[in-house]
PDB file of N, CA and C in Angstrom:
ATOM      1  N   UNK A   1       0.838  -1.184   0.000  1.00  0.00           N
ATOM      2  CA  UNK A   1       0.000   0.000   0.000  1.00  0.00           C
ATOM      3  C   UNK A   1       0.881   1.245   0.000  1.00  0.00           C
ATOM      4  N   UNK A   2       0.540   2.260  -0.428  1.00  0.00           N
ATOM      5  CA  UNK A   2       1.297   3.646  -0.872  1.00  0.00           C
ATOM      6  C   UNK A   2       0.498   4.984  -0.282  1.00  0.00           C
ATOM      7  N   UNK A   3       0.662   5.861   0.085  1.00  0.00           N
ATOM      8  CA  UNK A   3      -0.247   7.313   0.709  1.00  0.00           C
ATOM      9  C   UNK A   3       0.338   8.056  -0.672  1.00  0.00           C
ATOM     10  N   UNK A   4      -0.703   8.363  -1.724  1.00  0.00           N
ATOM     11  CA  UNK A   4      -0.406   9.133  -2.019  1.00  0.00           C
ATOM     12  C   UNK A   4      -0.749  10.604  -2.258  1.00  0.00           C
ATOM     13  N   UNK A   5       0.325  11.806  -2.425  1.00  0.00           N
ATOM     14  CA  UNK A   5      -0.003  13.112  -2.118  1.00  0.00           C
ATOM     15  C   UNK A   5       0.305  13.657  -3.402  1.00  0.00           C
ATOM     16  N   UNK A   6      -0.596  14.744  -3.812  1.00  0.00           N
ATOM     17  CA  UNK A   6      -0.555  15.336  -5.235  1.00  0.00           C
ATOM     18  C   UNK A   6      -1.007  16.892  -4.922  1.00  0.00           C
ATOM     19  N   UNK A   7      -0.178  17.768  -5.504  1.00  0.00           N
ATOM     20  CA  UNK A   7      -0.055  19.217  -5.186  1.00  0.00           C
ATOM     21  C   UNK A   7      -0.295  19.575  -6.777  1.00  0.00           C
ATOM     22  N   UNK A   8      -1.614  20.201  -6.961  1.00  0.00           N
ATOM     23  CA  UNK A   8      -2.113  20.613  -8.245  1.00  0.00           C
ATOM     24  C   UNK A   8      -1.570  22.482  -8.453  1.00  0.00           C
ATOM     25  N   UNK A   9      -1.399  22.541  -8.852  1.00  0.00           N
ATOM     26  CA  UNK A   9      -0.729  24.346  -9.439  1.00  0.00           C
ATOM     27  C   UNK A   9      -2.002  25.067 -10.121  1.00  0.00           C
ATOM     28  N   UNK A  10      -2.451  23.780 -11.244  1.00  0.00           N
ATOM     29  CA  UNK A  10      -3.728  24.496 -11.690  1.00  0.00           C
ATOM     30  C   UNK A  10      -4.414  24.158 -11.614  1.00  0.00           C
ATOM     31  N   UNK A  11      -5.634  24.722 -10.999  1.00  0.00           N
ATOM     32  CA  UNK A  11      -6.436  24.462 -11.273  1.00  0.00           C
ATOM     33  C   UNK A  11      -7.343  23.987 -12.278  1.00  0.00           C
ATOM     34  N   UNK A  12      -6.653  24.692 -13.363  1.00  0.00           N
ATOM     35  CA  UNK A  12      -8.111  23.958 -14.493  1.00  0.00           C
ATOM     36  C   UNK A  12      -7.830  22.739 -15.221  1.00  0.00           C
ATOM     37  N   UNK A  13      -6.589  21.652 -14.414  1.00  0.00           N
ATOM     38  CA  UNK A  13      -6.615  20.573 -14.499  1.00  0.00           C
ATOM     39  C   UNK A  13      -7.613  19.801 -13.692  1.00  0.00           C
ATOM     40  N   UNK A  14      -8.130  20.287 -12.568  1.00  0.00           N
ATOM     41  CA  UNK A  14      -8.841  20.050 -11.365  1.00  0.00           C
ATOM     42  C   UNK A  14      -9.574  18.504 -11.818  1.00  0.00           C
ATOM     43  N   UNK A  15     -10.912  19.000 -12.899  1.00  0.00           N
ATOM     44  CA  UNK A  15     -11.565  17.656 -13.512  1.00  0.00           C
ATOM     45  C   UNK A  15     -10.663  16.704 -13.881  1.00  0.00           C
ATOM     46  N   UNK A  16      -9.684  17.097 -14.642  1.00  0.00           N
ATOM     47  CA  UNK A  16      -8.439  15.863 -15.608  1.00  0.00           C
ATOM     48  C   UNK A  16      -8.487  15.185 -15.112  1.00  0.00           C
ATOM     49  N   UNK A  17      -8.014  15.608 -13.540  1.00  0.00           N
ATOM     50  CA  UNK A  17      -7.133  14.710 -12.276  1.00  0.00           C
ATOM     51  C   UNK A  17      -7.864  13.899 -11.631  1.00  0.00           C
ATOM     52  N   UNK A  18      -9.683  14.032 -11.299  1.00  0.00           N
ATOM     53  CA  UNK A  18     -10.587  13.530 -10.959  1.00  0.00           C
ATOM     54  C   UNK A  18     -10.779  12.667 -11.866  1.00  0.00           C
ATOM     55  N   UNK A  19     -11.425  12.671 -13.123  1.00  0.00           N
ATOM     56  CA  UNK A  19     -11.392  11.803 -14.299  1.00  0.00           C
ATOM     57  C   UNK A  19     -10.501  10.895 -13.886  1.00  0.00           C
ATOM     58  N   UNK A  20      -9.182  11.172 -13.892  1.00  0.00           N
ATOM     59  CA  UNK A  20      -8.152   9.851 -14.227  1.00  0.00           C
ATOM     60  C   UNK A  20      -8.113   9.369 -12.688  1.00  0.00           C
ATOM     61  N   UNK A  21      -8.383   9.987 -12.250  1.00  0.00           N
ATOM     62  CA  UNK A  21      -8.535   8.237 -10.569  1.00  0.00           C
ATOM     63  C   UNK A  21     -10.001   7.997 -10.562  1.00  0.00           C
ATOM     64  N   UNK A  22     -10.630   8.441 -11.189  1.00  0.00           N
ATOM     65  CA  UNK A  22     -12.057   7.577 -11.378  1.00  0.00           C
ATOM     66  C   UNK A  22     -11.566   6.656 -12.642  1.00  0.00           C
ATOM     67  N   UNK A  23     -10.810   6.619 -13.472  1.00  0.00           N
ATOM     68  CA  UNK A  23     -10.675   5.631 -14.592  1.00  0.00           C
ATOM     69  C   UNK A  23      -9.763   5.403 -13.975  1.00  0.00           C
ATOM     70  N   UNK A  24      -8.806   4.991 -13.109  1.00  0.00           N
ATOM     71  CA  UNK A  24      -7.968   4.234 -12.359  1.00  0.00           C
ATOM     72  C   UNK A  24      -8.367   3.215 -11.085  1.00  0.00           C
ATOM     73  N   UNK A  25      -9.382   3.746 -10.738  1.00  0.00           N
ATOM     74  CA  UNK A  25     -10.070   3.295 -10.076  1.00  0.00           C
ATOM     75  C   UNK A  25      -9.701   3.427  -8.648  1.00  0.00           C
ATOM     76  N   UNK A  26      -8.735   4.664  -8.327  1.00  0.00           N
ATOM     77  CA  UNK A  26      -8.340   5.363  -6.743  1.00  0.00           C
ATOM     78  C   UNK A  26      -9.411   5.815  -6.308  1.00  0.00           C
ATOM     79  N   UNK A  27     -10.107   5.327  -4.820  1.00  0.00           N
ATOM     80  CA  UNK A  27     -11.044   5.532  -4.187  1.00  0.00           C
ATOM     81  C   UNK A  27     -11.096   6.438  -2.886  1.00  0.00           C
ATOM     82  N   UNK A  28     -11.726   6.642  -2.440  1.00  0.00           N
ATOM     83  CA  UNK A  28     -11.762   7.818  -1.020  1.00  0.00           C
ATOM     84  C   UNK A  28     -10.708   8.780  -1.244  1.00  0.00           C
ATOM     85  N   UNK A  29     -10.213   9.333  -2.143  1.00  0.00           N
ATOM     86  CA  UNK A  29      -9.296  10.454  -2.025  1.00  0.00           C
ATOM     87  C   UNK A  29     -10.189  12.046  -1.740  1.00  0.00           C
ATOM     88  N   UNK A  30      -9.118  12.790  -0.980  1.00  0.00           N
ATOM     89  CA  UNK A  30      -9.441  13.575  -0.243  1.00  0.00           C
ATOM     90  C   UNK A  30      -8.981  14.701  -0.887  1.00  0.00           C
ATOM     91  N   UNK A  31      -9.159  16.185  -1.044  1.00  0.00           N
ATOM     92  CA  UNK A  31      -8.773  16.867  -1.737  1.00  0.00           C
ATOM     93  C   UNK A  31      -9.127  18.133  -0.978  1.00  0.00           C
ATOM     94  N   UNK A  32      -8.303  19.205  -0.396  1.00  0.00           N
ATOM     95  CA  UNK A  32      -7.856  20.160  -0.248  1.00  0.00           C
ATOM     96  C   UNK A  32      -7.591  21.548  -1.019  1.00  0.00           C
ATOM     97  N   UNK A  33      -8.332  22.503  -0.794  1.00  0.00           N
ATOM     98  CA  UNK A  33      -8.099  23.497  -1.680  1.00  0.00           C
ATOM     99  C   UNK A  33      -6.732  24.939  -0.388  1.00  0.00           C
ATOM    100  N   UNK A  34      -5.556  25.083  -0.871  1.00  0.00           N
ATOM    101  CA  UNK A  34      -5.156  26.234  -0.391  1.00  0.00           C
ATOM    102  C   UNK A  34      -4.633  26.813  -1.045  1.00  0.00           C
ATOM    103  N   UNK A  35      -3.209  27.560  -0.614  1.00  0.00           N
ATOM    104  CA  UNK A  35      -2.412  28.689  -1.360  1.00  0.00           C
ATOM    105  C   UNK A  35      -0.991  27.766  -1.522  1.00  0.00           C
ATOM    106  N   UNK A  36      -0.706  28.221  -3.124  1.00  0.00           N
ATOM    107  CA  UNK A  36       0.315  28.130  -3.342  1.00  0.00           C
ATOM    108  C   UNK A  36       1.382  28.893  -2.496  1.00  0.00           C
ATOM    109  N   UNK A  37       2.224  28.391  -1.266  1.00  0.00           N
ATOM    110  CA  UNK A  37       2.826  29.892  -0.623  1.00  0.00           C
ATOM    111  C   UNK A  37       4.300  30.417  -1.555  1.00  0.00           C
ATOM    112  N   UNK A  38       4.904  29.727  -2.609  1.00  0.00           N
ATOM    113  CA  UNK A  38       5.490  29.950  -3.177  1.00  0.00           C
ATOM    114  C   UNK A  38       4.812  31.478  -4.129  1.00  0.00           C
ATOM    115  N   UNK A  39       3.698  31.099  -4.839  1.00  0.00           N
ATOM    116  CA  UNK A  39       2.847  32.267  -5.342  1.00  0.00           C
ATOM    117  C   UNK A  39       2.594  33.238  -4.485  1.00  0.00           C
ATOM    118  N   UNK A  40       2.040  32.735  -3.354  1.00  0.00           N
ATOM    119  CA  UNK A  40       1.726  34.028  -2.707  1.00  0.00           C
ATOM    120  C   UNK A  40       2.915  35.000  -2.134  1.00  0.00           C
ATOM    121  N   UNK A  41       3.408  34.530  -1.786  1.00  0.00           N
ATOM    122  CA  UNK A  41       4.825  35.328  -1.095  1.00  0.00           C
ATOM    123  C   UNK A  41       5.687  36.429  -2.512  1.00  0.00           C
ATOM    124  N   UNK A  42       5.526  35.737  -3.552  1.00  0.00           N
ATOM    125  CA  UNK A  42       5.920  36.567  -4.601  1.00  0.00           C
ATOM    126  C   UNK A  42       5.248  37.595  -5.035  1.00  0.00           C
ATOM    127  N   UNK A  43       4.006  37.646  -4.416  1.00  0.00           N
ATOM    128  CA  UNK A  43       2.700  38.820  -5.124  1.00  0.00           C
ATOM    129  C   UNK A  43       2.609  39.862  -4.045  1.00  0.00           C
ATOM    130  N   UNK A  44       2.629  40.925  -4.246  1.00  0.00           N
ATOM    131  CA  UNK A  44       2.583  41.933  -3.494  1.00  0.00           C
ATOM    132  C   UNK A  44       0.902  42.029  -2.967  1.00  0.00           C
ATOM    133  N   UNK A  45       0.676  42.278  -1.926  1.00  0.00           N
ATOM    134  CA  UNK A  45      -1.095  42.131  -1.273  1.00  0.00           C
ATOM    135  C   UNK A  45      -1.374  43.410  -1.884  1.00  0.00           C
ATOM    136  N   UNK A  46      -2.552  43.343  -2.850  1.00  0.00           N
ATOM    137  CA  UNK A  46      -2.677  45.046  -2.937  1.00  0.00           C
ATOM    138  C   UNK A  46      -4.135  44.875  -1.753  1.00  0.00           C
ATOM    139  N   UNK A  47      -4.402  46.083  -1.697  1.00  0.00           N
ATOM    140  CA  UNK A  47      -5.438  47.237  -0.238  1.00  0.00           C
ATOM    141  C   UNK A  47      -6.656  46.456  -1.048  1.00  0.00           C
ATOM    142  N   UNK A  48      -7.224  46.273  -2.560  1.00  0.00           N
ATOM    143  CA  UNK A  48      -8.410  46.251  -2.711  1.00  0.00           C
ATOM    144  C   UNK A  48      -8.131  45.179  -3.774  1.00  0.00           C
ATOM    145  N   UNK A  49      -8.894  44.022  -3.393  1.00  0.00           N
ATOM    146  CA  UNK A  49      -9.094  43.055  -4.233  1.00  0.00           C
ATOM    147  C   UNK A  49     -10.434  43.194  -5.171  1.00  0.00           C
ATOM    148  N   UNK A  50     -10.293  42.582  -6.391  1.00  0.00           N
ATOM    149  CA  UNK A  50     -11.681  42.731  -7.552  1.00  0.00           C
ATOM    150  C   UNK A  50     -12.340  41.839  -7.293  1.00  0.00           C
ATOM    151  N   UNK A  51     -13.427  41.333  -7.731  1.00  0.00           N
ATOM    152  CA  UNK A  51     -14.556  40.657  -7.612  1.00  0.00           C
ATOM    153  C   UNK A  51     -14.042  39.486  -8.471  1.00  0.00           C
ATOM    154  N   UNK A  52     -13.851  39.487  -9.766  1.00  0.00           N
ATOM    155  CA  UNK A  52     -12.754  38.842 -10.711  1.00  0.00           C
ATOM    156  C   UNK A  52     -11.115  38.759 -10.238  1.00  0.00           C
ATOM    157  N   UNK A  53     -10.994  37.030  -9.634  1.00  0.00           N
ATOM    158  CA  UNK A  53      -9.846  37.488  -9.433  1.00  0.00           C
ATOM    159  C   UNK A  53      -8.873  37.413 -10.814  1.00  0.00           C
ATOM    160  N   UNK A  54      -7.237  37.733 -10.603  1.00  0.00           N
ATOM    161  CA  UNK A  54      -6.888  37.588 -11.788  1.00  0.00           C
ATOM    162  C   UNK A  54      -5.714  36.314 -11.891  1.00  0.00           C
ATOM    163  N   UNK A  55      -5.652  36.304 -13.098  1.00  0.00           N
ATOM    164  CA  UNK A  55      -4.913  35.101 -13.263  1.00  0.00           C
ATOM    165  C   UNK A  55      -3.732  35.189 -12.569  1.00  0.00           C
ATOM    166  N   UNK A  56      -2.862  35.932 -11.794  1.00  0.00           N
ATOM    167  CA  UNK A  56      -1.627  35.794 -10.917  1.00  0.00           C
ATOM    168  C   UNK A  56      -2.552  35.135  -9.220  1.00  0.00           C
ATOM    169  N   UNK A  57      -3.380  35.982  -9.113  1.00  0.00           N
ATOM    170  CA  UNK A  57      -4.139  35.546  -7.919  1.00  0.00           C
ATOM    171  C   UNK A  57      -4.854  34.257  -8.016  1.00  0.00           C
ATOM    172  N   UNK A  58      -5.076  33.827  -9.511  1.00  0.00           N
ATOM    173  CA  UNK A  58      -5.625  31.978  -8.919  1.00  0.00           C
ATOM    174  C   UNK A  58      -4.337  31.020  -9.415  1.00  0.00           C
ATOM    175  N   UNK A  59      -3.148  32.009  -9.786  1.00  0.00           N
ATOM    176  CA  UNK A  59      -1.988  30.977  -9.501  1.00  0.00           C
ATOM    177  C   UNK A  59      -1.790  30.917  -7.977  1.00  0.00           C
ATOM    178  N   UNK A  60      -1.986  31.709  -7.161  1.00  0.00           N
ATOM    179  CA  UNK A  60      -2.149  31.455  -5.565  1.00  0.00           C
ATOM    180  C   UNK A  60      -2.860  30.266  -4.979  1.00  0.00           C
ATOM    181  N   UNK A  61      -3.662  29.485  -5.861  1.00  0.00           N
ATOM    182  CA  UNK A  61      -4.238  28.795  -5.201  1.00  0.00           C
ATOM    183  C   UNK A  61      -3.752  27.180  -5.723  1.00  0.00           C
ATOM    184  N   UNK A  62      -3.883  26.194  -4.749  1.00  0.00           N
ATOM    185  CA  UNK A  62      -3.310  24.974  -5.169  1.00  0.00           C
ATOM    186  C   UNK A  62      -4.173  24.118  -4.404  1.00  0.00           C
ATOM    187  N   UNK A  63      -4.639  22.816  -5.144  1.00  0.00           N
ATOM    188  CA  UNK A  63      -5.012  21.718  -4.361  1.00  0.00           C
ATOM    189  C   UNK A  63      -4.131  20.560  -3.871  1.00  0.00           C
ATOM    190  N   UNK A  64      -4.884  20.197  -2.838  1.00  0.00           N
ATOM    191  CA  UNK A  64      -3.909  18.972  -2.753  1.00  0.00           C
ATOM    192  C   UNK A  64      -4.707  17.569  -2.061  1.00  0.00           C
ATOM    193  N   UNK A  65      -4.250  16.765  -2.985  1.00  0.00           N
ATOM    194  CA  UNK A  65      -5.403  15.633  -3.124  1.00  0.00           C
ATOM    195  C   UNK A  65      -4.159  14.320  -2.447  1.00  0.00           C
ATOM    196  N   UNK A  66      -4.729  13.846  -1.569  1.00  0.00           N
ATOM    197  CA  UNK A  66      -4.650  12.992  -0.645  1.00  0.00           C
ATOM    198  C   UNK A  66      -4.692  11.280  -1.097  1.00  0.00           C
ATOM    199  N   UNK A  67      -4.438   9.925  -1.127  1.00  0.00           N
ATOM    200  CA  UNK A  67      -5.603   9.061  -1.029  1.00  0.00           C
ATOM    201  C   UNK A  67      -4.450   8.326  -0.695  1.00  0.00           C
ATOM    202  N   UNK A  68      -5.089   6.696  -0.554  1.00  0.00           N
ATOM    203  CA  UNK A  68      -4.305   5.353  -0.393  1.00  0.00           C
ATOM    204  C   UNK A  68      -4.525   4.603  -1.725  1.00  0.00           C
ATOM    205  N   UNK A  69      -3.739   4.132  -2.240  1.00  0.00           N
ATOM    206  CA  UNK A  69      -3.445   3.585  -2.999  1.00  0.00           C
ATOM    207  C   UNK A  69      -2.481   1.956  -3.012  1.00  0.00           C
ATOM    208  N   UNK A  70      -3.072   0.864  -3.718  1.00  0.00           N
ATOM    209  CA  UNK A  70      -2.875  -0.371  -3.382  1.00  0.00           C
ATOM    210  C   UNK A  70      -1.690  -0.657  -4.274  1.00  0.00           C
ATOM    211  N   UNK A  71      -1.388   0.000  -5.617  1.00  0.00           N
ATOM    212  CA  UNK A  71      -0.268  -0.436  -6.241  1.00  0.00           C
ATOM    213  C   UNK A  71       0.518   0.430  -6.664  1.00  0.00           C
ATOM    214  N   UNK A  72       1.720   0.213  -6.601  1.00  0.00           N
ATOM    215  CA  UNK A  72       2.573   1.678  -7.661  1.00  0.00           C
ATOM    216  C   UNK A  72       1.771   1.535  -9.351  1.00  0.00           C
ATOM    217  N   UNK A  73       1.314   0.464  -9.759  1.00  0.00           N
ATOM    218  CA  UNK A  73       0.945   0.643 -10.990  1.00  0.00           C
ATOM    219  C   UNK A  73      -0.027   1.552 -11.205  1.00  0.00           C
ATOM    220  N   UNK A  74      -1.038   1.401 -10.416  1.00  0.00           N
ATOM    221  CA  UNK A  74      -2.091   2.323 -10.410  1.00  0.00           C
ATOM    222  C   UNK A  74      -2.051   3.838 -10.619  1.00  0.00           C
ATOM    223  N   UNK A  75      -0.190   4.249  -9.914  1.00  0.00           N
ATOM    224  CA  UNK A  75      -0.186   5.618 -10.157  1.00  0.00           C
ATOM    225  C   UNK A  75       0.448   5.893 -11.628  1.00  0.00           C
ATOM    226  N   UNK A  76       1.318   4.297 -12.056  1.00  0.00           N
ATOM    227  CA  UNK A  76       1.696   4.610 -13.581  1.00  0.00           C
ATOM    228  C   UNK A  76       0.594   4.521 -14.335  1.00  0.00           C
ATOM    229  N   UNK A  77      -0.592   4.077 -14.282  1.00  0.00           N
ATOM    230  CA  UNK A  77      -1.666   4.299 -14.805  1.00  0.00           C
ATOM    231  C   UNK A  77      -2.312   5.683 -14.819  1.00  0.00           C
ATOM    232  N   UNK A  78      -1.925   6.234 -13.576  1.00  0.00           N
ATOM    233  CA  UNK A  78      -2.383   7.582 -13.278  1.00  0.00           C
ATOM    234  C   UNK A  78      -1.928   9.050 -14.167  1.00  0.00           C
ATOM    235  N   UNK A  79      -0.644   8.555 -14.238  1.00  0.00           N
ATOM    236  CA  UNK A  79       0.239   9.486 -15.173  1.00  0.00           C
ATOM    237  C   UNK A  79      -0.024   9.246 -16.167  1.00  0.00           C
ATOM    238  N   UNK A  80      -0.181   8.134 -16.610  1.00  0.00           N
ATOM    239  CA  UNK A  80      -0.265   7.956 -18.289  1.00  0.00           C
ATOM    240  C   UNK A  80      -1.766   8.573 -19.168  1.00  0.00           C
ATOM    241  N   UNK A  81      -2.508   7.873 -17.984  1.00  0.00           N
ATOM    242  CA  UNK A  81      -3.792   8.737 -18.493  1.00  0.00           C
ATOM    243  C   UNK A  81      -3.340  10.465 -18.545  1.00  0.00           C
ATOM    244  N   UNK A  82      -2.917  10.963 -17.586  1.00  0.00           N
ATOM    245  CA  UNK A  82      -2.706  12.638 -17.532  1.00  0.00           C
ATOM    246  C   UNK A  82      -2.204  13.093 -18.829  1.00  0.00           C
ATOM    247  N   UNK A  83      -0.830  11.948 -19.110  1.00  0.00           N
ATOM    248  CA  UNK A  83      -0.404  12.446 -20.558  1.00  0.00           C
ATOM    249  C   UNK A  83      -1.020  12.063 -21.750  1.00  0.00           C
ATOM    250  N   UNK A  84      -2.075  11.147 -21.687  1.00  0.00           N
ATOM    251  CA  UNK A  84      -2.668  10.879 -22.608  1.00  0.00           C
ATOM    252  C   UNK A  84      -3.794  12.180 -22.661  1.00  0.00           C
ATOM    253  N   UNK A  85      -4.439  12.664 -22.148  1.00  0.00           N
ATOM    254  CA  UNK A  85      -5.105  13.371 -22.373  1.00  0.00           C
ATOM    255  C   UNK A  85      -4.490  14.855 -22.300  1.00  0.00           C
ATOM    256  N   UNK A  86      -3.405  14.955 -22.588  1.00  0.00           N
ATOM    257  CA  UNK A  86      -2.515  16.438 -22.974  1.00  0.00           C
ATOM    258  C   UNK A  86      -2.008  17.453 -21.942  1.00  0.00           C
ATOM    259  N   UNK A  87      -2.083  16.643 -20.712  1.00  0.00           N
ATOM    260  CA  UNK A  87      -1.196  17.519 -19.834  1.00  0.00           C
ATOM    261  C   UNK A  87       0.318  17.398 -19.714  1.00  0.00           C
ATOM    262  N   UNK A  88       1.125  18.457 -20.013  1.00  0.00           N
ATOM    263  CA  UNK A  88       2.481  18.095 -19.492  1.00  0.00           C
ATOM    264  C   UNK A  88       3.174  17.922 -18.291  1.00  0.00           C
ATOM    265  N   UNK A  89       3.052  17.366 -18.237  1.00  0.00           N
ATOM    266  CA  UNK A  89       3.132  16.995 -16.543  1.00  0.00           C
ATOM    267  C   UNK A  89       4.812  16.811 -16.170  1.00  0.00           C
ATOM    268  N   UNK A  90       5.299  16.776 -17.289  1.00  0.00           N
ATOM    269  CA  UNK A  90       6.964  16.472 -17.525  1.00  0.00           C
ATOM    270  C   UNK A  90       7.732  17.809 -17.611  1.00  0.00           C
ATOM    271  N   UNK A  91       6.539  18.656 -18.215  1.00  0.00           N
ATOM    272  CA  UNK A  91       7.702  19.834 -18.743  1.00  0.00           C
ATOM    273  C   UNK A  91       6.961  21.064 -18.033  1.00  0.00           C
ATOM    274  N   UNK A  92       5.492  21.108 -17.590  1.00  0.00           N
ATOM    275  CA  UNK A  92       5.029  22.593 -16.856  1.00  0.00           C
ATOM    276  C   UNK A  92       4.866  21.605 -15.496  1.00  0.00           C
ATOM    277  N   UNK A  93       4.903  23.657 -14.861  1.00  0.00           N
ATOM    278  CA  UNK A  93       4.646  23.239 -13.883  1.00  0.00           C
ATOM    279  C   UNK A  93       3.509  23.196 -13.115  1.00  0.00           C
ATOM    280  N   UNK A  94       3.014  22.328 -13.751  1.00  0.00           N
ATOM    281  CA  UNK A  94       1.379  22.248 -13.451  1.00  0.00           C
ATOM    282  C   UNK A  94       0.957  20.931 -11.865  1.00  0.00           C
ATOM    283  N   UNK A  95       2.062  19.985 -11.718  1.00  0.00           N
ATOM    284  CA  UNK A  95       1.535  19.609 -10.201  1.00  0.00           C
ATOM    285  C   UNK A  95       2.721  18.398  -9.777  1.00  0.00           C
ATOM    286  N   UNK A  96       3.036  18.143  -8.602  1.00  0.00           N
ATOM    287  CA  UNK A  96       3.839  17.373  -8.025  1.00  0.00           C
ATOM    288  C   UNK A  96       2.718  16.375  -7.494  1.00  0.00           C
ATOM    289  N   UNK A  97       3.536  15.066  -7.950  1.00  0.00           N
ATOM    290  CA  UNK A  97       3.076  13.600  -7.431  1.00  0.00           C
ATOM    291  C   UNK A  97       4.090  12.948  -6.719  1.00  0.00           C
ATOM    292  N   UNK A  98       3.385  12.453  -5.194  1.00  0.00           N
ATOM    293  CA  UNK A  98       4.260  11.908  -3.958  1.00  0.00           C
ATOM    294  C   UNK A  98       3.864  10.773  -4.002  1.00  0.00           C
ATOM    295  N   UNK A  99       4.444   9.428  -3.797  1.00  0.00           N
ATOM    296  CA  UNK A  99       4.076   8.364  -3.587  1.00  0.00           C
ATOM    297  C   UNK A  99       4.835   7.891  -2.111  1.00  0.00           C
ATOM    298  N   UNK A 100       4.436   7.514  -1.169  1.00  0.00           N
ATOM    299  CA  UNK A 100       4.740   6.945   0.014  1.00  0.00           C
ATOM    300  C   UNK A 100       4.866   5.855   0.224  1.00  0.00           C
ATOM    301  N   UNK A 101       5.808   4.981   0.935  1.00  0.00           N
ATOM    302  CA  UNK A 101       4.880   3.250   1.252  1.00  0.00           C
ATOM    303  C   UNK A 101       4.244   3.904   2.622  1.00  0.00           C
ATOM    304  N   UNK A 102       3.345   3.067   3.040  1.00  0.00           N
ATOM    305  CA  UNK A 102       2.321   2.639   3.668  1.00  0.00           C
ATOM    306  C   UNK A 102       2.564   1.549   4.380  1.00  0.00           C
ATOM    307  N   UNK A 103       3.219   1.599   6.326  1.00  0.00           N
ATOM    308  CA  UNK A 103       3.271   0.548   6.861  1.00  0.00           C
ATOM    309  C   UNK A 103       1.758  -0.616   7.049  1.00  0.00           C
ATOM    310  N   UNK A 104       0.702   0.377   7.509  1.00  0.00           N
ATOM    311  CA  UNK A 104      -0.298  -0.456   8.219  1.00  0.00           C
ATOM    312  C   UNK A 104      -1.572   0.710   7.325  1.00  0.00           C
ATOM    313  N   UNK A 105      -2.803   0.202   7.597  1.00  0.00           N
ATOM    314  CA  UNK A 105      -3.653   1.197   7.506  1.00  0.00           C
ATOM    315  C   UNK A 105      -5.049   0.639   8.155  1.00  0.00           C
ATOM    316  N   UNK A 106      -6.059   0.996   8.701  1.00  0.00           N
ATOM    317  CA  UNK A 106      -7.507   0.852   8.968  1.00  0.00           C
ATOM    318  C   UNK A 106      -8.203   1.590   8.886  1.00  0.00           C
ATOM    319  N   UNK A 107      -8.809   0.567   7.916  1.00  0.00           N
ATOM    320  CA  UNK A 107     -10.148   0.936   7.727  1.00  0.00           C
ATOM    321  C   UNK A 107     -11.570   0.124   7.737  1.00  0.00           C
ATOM    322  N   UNK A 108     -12.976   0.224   6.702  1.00  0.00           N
ATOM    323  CA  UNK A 108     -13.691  -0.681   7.020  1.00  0.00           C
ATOM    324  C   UNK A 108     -13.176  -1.588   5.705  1.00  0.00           C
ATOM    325  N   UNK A 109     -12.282  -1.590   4.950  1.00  0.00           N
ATOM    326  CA  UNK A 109     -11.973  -2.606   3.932  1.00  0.00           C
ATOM    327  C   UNK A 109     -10.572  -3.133   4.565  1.00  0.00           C
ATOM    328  N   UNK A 110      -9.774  -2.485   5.062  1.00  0.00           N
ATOM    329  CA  UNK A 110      -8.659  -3.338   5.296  1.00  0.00           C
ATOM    330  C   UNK A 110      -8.307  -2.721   7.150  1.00  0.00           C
ATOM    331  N   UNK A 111      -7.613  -4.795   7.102  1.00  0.00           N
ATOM    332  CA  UNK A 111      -6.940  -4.643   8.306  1.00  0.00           C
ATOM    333  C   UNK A 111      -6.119  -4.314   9.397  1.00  0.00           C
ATOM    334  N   UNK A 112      -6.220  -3.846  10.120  1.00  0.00           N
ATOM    335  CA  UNK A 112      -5.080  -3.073  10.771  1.00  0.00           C
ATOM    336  C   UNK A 112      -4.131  -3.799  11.287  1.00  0.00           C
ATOM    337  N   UNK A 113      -3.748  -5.451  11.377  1.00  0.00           N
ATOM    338  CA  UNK A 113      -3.018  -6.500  11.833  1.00  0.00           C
ATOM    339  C   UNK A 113      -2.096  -6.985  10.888  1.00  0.00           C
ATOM    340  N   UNK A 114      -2.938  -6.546   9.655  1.00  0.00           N
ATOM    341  CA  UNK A 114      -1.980  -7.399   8.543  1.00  0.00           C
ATOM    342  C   UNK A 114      -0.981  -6.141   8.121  1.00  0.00           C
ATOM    343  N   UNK A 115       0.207  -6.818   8.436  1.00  0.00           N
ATOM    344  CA  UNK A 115       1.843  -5.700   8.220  1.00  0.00           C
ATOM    345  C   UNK A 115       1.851  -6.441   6.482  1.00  0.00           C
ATOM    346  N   UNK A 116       1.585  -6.797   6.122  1.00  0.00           N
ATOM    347  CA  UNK A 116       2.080  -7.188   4.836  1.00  0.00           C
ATOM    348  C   UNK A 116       1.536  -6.846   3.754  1.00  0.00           C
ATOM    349  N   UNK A 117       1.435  -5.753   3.705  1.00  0.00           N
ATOM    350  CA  UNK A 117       0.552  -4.313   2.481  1.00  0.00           C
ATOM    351  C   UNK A 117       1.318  -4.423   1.066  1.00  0.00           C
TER     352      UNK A 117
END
């Protein structure tokens, strides 16, 4: 088993990324909306924000999507779909993918006794 963590840049990959772990078949993932603090720290705060924000201000924002995952294949499945459907994921910088091992985990599908994930 693997924890894996994914830090999205853009947003308007948001659906892509959903799409491809629903056609991967990654379940219960969790997803987080905050600030890029790399973006933000570079942008000066102006006194009055617009109603429209602008495109430097929703580079400020980043998700970050959470889940467990049962195989490393699943996440080479994960990528491949991304590049199959035209994201560069190699060359912009559109999002970082973490893969973890996973000593133990519980839940209502798996056991918390069995060390052998």
């Amino acid at each position: 088993m693997y924890y894996l963590i994914i830090q999205l840049f853009k947003q308007e990959y948001k659906e892509d990324l959903f799409l491809a772990f629903t056609s991967c078949g990654i379940k219960k993932a969790t997803f987080v909306e905050g600030f890029n603090l790399d973006k933000t720290l570079q942008e000066e705060f102006s006194l009055f924000k617009g109603i429209i924000p602008s495109k430097e201000q929703m580079e400020r924002y980043s998700i970050m999507v959470h889940s467990i995952v049962e195989k490393k294949e699943d996440i080479d499945d994960l990528i491949n779909l991304l590049i199959e459907s035209g994201i560069d994921i190699d060359n912009e910088e559109i999002m970082r993918i973490v893969l973890l091992p996973v000593i133990r985990v519980k839940d209502s599908d798996i056991d918390w006794k069995n060390e052998n994930l």
